[in-house]
Protein backbone atom coordinates (compact mmCIF):
# COMPACT_ATOMS: atom_id res chain seq x y z
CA UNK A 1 0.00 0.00 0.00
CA UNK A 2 1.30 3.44 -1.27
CA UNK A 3 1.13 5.56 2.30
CA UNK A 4 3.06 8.10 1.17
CA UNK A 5 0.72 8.92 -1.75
CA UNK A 6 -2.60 8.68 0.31
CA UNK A 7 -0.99 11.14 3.52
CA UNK A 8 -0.48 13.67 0.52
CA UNK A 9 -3.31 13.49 -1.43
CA UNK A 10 -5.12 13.88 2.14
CA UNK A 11 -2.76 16.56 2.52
CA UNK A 12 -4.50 18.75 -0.42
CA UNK A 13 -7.78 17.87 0.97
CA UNK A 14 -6.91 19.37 4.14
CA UNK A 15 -5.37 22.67 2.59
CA UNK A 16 -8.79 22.59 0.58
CA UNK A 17 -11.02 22.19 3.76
CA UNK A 18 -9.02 25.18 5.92
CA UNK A 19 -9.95 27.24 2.89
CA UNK A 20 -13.10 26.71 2.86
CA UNK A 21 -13.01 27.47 6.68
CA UNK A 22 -11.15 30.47 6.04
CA UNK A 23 -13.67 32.07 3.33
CA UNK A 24 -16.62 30.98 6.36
CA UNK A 25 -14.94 33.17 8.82
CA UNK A 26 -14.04 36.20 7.06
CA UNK A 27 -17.57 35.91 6.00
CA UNK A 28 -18.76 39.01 8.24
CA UNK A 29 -22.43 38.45 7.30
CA UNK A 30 -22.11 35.62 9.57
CA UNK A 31 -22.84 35.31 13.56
CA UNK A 32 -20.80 33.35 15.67
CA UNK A 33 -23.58 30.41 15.85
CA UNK A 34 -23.92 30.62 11.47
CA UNK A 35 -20.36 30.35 11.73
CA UNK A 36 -19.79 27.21 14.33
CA UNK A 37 -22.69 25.61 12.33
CA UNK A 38 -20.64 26.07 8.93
CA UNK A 39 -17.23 25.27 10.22
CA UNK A 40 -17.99 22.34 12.83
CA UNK A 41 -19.05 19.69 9.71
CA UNK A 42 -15.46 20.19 8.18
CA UNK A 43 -13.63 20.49 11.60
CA UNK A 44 -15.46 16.88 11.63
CA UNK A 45 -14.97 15.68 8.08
CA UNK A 46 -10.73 16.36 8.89
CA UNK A 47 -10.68 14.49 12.23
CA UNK A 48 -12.69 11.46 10.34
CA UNK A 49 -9.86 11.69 7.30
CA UNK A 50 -6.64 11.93 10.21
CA UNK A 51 -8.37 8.80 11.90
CA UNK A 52 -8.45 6.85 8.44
CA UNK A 53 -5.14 8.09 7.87
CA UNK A 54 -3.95 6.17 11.06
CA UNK A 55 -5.87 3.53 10.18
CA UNK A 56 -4.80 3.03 7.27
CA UNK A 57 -0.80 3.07 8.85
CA UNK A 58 -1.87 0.82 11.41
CA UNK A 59 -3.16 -1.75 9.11
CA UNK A 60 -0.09 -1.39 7.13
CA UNK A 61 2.44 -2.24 9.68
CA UNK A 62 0.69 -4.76 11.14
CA UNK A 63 1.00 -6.22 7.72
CA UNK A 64 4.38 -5.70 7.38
CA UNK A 65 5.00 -7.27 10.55
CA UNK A 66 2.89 -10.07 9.66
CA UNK A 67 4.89 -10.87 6.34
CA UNK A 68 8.43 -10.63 8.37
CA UNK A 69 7.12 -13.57 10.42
């Protein structure tokens, strides 16, 4: 498994999500509860992606492990 292509393709996902946050909170026509509404779903969708990430690393060197046996 290519880890090393998935951590930076999640990479550009995660620059894309903090700009999307960015544009939601230099949005001025916003409240603070508008806001937290708009940024907590991809605050949410980037702590899923880090957890598959790990995942993902576990699973692969447990693997790795398991074919040195």
């Amino acid at each position: 498994m290519n880890i090393d292509f998935i951590d930076k393709k999640l990479q550009e996902i995660y620059k894309e999500l903090e700009k999307e946050v960015m544009e939601i909170l230099m949005d001025e026509s916003l409240d603070k509860k508008q806001t937290n509404l708009r940024v907590k779903p991809i605050s949410s969708a980037k702590k899923i992606l880090e957890n598959a990430l790990e995942s993902i690393k576990m699973v692969d060197k447990l693997n790795r492990e398991e074919l040195n046996r």
